[in-house]
Protein backbone atom coordinates (compact mmCIF):
# COMPACT_ATOMS: atom_id res chain seq x y z
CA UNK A 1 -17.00 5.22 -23.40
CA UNK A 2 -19.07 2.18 -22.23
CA UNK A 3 -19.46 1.90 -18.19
CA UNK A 4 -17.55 -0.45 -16.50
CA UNK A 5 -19.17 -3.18 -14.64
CA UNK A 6 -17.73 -4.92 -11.76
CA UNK A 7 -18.15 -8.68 -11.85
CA UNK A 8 -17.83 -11.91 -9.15
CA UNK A 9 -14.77 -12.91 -10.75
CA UNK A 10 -13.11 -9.24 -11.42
CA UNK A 11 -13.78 -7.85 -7.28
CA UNK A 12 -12.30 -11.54 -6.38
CA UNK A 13 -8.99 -10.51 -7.81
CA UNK A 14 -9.07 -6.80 -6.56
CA UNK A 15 -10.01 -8.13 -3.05
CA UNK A 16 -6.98 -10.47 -3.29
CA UNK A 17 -4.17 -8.09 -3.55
CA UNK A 18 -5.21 -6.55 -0.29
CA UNK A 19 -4.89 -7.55 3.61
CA UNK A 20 -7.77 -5.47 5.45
CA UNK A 21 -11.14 -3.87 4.00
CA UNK A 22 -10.21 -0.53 4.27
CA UNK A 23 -7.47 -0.81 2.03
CA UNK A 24 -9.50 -2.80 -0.38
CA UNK A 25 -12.13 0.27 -0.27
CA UNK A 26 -9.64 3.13 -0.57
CA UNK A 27 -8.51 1.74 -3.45
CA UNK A 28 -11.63 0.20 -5.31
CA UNK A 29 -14.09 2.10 -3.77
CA UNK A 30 -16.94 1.70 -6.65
CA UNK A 31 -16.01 -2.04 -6.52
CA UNK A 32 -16.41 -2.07 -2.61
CA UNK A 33 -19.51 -0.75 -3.13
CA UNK A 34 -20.60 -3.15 -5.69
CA UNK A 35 -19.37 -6.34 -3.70
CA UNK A 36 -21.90 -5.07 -1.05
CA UNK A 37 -24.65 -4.60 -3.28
CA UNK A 38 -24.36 -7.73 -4.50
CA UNK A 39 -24.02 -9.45 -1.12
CA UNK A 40 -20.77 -11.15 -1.43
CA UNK A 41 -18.56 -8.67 0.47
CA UNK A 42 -17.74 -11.24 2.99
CA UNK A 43 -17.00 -13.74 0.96
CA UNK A 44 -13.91 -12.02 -1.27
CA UNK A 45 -12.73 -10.27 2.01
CA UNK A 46 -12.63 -13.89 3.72
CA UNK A 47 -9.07 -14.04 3.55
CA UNK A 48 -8.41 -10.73 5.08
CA UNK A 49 -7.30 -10.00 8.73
CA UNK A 50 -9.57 -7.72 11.10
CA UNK A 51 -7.66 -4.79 12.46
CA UNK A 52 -10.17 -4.21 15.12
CA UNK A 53 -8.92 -6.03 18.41
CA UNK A 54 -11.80 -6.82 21.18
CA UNK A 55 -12.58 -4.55 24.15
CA UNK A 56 -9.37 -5.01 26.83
CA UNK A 57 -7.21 -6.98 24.43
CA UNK A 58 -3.71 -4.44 25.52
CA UNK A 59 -4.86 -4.84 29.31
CA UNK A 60 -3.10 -8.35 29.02
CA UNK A 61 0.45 -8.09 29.75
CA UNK A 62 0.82 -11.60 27.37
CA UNK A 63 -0.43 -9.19 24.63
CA UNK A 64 1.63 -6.31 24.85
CA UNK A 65 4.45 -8.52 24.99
CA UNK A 66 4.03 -10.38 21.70
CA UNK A 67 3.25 -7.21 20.35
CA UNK A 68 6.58 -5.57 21.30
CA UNK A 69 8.40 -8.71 20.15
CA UNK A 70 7.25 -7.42 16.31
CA UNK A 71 9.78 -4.16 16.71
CA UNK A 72 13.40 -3.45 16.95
CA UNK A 73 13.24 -0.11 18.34
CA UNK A 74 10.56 1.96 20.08
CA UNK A 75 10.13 4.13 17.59
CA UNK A 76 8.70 1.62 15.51
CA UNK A 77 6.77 0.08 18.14
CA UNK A 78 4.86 3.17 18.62
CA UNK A 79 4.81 4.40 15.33
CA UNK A 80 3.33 1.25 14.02
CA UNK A 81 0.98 0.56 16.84
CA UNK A 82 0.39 3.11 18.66
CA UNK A 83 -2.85 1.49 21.10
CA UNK A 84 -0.39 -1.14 22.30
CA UNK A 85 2.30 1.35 23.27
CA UNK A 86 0.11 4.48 24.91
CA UNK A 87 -1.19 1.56 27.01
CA UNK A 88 1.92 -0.44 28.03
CA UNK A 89 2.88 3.57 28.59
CA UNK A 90 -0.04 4.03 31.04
CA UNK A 91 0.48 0.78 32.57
CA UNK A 92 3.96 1.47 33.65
CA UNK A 93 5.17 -1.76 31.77
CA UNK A 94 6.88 0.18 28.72
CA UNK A 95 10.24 -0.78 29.91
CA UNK A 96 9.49 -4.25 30.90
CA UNK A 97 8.18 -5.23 27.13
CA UNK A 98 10.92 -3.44 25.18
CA UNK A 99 13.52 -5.14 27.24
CA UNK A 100 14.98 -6.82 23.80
CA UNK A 101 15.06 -3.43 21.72
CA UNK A 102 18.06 -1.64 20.44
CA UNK A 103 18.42 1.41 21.61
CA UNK A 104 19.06 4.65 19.46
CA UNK A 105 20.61 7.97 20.07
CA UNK A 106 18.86 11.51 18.86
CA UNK A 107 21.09 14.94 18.62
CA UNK A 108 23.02 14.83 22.07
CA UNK A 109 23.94 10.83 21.35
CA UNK A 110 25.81 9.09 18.54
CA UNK A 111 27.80 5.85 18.59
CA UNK A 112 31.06 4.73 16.78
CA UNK A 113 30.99 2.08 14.04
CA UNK A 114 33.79 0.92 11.50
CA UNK A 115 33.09 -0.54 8.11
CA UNK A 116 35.77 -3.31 7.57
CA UNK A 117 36.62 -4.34 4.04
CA UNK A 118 38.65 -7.44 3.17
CA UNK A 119 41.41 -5.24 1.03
CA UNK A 120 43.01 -4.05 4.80
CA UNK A 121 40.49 -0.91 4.21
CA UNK A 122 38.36 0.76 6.59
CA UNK A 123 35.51 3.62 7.13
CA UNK A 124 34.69 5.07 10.86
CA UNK A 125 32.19 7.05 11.30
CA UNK A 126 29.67 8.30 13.81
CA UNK A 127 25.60 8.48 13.60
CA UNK A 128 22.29 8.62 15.70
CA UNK A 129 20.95 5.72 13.94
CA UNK A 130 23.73 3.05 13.18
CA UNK A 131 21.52 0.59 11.08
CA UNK A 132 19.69 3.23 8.71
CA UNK A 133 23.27 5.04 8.50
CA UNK A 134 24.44 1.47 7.54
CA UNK A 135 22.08 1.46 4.80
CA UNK A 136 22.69 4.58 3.30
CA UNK A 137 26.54 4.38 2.98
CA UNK A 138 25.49 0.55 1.08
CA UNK A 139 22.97 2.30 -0.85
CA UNK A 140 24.55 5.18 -1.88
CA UNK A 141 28.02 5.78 -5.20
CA UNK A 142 30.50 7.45 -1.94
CA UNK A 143 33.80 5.51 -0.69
CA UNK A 144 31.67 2.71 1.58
CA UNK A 145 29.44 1.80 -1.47
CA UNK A 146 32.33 1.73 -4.10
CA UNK A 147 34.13 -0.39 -1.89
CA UNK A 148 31.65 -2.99 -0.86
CA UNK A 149 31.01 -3.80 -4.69
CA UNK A 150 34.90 -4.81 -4.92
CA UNK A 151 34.75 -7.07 -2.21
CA UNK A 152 33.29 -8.29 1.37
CA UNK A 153 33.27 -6.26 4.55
CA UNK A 154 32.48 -6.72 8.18
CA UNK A 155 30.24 -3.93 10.02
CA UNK A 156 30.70 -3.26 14.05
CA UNK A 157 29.38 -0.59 16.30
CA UNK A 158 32.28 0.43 18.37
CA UNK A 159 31.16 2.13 21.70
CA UNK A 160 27.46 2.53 22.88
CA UNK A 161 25.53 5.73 22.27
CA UNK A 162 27.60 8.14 23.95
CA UNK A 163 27.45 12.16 24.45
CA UNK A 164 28.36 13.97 21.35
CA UNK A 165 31.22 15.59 21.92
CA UNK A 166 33.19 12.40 23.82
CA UNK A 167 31.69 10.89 20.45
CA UNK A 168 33.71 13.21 18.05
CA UNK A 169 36.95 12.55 20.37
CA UNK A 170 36.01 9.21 20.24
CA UNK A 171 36.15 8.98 16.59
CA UNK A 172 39.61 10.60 16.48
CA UNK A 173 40.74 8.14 19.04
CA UNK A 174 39.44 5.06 16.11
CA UNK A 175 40.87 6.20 13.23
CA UNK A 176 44.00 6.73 14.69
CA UNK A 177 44.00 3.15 15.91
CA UNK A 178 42.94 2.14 12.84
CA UNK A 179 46.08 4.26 10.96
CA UNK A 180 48.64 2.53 13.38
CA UNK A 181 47.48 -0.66 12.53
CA UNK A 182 48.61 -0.71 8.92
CA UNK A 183 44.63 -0.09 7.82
CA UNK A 184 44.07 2.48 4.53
CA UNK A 185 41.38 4.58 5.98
CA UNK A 186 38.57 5.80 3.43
CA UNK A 187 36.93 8.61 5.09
CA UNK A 188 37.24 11.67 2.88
CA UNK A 189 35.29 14.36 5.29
CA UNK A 190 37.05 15.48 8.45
CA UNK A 191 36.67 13.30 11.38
CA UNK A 192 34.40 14.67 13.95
CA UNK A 193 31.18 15.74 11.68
CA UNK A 194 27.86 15.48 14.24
CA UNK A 195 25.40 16.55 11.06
CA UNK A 196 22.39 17.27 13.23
CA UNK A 197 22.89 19.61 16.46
CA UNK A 198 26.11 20.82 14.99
CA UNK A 199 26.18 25.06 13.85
CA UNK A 200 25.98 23.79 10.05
CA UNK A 201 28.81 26.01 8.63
CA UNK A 202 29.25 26.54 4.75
CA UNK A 203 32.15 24.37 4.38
CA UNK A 204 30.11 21.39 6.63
CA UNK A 205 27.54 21.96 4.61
CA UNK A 206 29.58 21.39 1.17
CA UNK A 207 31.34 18.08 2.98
CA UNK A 208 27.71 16.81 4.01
CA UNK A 209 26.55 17.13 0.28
CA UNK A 210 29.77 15.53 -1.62
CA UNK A 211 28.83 12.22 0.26
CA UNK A 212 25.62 11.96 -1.95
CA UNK A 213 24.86 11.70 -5.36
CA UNK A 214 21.17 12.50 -6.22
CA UNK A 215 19.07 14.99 -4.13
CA UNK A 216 16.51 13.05 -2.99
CA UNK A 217 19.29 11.02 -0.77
CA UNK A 218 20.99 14.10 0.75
CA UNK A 219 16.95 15.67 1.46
CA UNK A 220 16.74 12.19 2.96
CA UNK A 221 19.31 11.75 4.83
CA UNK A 222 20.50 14.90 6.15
CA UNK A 223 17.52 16.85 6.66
CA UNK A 224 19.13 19.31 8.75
CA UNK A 225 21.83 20.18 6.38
CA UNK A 226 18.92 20.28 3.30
CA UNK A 227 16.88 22.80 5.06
CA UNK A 228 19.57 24.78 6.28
CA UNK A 229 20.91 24.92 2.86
CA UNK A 230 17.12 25.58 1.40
CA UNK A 231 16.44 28.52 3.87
CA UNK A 232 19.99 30.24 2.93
CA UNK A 233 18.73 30.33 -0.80
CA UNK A 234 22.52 28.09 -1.22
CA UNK A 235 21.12 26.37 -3.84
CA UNK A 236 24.36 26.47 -5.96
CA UNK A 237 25.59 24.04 -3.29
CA UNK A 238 23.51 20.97 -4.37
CA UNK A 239 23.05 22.31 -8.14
CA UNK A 240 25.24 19.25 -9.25
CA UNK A 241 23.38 16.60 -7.51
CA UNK A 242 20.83 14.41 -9.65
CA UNK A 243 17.20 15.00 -9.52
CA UNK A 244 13.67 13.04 -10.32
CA UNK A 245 12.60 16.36 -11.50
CA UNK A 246 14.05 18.27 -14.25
CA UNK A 247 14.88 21.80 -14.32
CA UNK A 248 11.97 23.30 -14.81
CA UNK A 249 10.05 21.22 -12.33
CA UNK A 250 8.59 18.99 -14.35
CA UNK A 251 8.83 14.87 -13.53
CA UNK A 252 10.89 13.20 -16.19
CA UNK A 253 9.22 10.08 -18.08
CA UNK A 254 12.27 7.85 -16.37
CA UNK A 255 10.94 8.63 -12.90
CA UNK A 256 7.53 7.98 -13.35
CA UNK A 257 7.90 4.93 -15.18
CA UNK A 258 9.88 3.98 -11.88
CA UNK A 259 6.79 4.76 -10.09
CA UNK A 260 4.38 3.08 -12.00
CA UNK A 261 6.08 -0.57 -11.89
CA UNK A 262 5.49 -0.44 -8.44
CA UNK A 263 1.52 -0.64 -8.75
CA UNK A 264 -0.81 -3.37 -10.05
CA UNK A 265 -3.36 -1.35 -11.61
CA UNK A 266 -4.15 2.51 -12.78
CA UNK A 267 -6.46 2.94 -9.74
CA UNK A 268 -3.92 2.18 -7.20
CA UNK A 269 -1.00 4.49 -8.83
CA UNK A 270 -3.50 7.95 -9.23
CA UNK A 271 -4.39 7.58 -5.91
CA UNK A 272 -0.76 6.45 -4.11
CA UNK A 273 1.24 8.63 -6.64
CA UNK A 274 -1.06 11.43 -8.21
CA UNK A 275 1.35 13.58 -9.34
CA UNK A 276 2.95 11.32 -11.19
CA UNK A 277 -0.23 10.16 -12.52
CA UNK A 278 -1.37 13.61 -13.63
CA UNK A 279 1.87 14.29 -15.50
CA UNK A 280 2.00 10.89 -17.09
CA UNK A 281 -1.88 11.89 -18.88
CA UNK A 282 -0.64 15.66 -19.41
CA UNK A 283 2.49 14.38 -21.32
CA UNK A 284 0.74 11.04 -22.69
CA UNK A 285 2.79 8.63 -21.77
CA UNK A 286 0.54 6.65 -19.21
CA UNK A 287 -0.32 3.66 -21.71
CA UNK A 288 3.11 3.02 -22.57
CA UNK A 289 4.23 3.64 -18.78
CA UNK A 290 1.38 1.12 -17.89
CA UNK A 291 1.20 -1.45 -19.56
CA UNK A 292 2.22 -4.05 -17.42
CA UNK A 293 -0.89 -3.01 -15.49
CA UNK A 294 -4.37 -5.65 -15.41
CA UNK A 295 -6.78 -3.10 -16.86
CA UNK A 296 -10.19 -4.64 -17.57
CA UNK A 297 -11.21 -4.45 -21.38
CA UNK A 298 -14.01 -1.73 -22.12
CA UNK A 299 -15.42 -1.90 -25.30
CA UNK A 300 -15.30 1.91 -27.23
CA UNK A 301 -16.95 -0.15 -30.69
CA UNK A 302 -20.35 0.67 -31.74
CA UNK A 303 -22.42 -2.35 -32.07
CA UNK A 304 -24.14 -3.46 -35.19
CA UNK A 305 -27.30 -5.84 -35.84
CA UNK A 306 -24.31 -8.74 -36.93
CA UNK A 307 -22.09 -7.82 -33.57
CA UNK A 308 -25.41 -7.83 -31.67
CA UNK A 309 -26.47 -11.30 -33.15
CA UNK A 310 -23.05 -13.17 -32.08
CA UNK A 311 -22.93 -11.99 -28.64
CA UNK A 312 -27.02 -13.20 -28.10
CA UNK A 313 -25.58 -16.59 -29.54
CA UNK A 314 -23.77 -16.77 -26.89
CA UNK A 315 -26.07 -16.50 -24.34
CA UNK A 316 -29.23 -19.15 -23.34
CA UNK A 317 -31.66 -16.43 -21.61
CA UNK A 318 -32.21 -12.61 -21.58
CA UNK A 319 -30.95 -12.23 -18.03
CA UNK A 320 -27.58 -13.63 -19.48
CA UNK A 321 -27.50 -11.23 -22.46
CA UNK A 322 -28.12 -8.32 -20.37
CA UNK A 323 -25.60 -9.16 -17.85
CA UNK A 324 -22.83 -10.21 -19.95
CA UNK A 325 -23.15 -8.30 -23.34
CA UNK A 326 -25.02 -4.89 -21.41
CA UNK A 327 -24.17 -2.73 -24.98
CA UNK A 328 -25.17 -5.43 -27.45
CA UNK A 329 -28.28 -5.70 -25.19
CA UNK A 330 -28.77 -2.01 -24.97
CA UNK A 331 -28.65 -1.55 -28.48
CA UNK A 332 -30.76 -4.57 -29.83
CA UNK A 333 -33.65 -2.76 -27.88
CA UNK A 334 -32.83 0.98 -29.42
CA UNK A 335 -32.84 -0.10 -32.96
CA UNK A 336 -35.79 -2.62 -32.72
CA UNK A 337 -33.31 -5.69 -33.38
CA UNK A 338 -34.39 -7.66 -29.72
CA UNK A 339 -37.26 -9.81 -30.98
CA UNK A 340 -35.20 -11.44 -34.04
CA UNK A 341 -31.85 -12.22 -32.07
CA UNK A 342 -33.27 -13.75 -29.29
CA UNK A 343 -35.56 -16.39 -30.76
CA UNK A 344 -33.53 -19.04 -29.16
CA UNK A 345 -34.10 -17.65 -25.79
CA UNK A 346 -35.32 -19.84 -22.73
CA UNK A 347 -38.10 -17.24 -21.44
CA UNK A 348 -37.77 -17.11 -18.20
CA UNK A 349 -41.20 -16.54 -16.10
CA UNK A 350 -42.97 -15.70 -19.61
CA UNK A 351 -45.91 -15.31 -17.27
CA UNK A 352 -46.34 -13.33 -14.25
CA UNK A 353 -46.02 -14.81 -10.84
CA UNK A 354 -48.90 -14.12 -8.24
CA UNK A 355 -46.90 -14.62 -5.18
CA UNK A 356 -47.87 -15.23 -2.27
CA UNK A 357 -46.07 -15.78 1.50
CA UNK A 358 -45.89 -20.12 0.23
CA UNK A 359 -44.54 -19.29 -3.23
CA UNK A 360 -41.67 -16.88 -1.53
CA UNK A 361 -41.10 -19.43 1.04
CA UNK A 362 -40.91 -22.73 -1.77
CA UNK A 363 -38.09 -20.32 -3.80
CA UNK A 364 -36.57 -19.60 -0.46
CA UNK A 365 -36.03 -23.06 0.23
CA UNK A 366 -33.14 -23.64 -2.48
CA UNK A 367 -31.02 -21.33 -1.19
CA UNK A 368 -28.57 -21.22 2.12
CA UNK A 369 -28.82 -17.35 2.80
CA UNK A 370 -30.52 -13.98 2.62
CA UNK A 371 -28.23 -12.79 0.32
CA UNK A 372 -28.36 -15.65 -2.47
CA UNK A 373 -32.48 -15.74 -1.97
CA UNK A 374 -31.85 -11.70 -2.80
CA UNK A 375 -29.61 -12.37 -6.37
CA UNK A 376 -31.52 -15.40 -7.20
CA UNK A 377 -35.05 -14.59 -6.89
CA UNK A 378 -35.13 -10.87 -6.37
CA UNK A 379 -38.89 -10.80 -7.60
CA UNK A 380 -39.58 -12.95 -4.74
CA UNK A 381 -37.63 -11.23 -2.02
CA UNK A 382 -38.65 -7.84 -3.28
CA UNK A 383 -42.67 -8.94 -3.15
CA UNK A 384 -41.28 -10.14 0.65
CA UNK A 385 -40.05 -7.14 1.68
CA UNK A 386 -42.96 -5.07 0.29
CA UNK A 387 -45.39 -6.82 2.54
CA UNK A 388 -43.35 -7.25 5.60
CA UNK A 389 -43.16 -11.26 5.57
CA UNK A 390 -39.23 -11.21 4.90
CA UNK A 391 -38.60 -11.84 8.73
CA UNK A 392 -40.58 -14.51 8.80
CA UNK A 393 -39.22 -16.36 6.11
CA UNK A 394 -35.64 -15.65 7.68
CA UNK A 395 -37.04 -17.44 11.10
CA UNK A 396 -38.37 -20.61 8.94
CA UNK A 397 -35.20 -20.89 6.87
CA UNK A 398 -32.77 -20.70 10.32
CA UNK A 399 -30.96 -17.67 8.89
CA UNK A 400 -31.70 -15.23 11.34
CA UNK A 401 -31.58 -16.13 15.11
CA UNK A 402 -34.64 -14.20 16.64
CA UNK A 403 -37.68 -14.53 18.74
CA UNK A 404 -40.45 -15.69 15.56
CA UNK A 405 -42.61 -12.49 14.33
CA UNK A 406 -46.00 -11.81 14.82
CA UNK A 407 -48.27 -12.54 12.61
């Protein structure tokens, strides 16, 4: 198999489709290094925002603010930036700068809300988290979900995050208002479930499992109930409930294909998703699973003295050949064909340079940095660096800011 080789336009598109460097490197990290060697890591990353704030940035209270402004709750604020909470924290100004956040209850708290459908038909239920609980009766096949297909639906949170046990009375207390008032009520599982904190009986443990369909959402969303039922080898329980993996543990070719439409490229779905990776090449089903994927061409032909002859057409110098066409190039010299394709050739310095510290500083001269003197005219730079003049030319040219070398 022919080596890959990274070029300007190829690690401009890579660097595109990410926001910081080190996400760029984790995921191209022989193209990271390339874009260095080459000189032009600053230039692709351009676009890119620096994570790294300056010295004292979260002592200003105008800071801390804005960033608290980004999250609903505090559990995102200090999950997703942690340096800005720990110091607000310290500070003493935590409360002042979540002012605006919704608060959430944990295993003592829950709050009351009531799904509202236009058909006179309503859900009540409790939870610790009323917006992700709101997303997973949407998201999931049980009465809420069926019924908000069918037709529209109004969501309110009832009471404030309360004690649990004046929560489960509270419910009661709803769903008999809600039964007086002429509403059909769709909760199937008795009224008063707490899930989390609760002694997770058999029979709650069968009610918490009929309200989901696959595994991965009941795992998900009732963790409690998943590892109680795990640890009690009740397996039988769930045994009905869908699964990415098959019976014997394997990934199924649905799931991974799933997977893989989420990523741009092979590189990014080994290293986000290697299991499913691994038992896409095991099974052999990657290249049809991927091939909505950019995946640059590598050439597994063997090249011949007429294959070699087009691609030197194509090319003006021998610089050009070998950087475009590197296995045409490679085998023109192996089986003595160089010589007769490349009779067109400009020849670039056909004879050796003597440079000298004038000659380095004349080539120097048509270029705006370091780094394009370095690609350009690396004979020049390299002869520089040997004898310890590079500095000097940097001080002439204006690309270095220093006191001027001595001679």
């Amino acid at each position: 198999m022919a080596r890959f080789i990274w070029t300007e336009k190829l690690l401009f598109k890579a660097a595109q489709a990410h926001k910081s460097k080190s996400e760029f490197k984790s995921a191209f990290p022989s193209g990271y290094a390339a874009a260095r060697r080459m000189g032009i890591l600053e230039v692709i990353c351009d676009h890119m925002n620096a994570k790294i704030k300056p010295s004292g940035y979260w002592k200003d209270l105008n800071n801390l603010k804005r960033e608290a402004r980004k999250y609903k709750t505090r559990t995102d604020f200090a999950h997703n930036s942690q340096g800005a909470y720990s110091i607000a924290k310290r500070l003493g100004v935590l409360d002042d700068i979540c002012e605006h956040m919704i608060l959430k209850g944990n295993r003592y708290y829950r709050a009351i809300y009531v799904f509202e459908f236009k058909n006179k038909s309503a859900y009540v239920g409790l939870s610790y988290d009323i917006e992700k609980r709101k997303i997973s009766h949407l998201k999931g096949s049980g009465p809420v979900g069926r019924a908000a297909k069918k037709c529209k639906f109004r969501f309110k949170q009832l009471t404030e995050y309360v004690p649990r046990k004046q929560a489960k009375k509270l419910e009661h207390t709803f769903l008999r208002k809600y039964q007086a008032d002429g509403w059909l009520i769709l909760n199937t599982a008795k009224a008063g479930a707490l899930g989390a904190g609760e002694k997770l009986t058999i029979d709650f443990l069968k009610s918490e499992i009929k309200k989901y369909d696959t595994l991965k959402e009941f795992a998900e969303n009732s963790p409690s109930a998943y590892a109680t039922a795990k640890n009690r080898k009740l397996h039988k329980l769930f045994a009905h409930l869908k699964r990415s993996k098959r019976l014997d543990g394997t990934l199924s070719k649905r799931h991974c294909t799933r997977i893989a439409k989420k990523c741009i490229s092979r590189s990014i779905f080994k290293k986000q998703f290697p299991s499913e990776y691994s038992t896409s090449v095991r099974k052999g089903w990657l290249d049809s699973i991927c091939k909505h994927m950019d995946r640059p061409t590598v050439h597994n032909f063997k090249y011949d003295y007429r294959r070699c002859a087009e691609e030197a057409a194509k090319c003006s110098n021998a610089t050009e050949f070998r950087t475009r066409f590197p296995g045409a190039f490679g085998a023109a010299h192996k089986n003595g064909w160089y010589e007769k394709i490349t009779g067109n050739f400009i020849r670039l310095n056909a004879s050796p340079v003597n440079w000298t510290f004038e000659k380095c500083l004349k080539k120097a001269k048509l270029f705006k940095s370091k780094a394009e003197f370095r690609i350009n005219e690396y004979n020049a730079y390299k002869y520089a660096c040997k004898h310890k003049f590079l500095a000097r030319i940097e001080y002439r040219m204006g690309w270095k800011k220093k006191k001027a070398p001595r001679n």
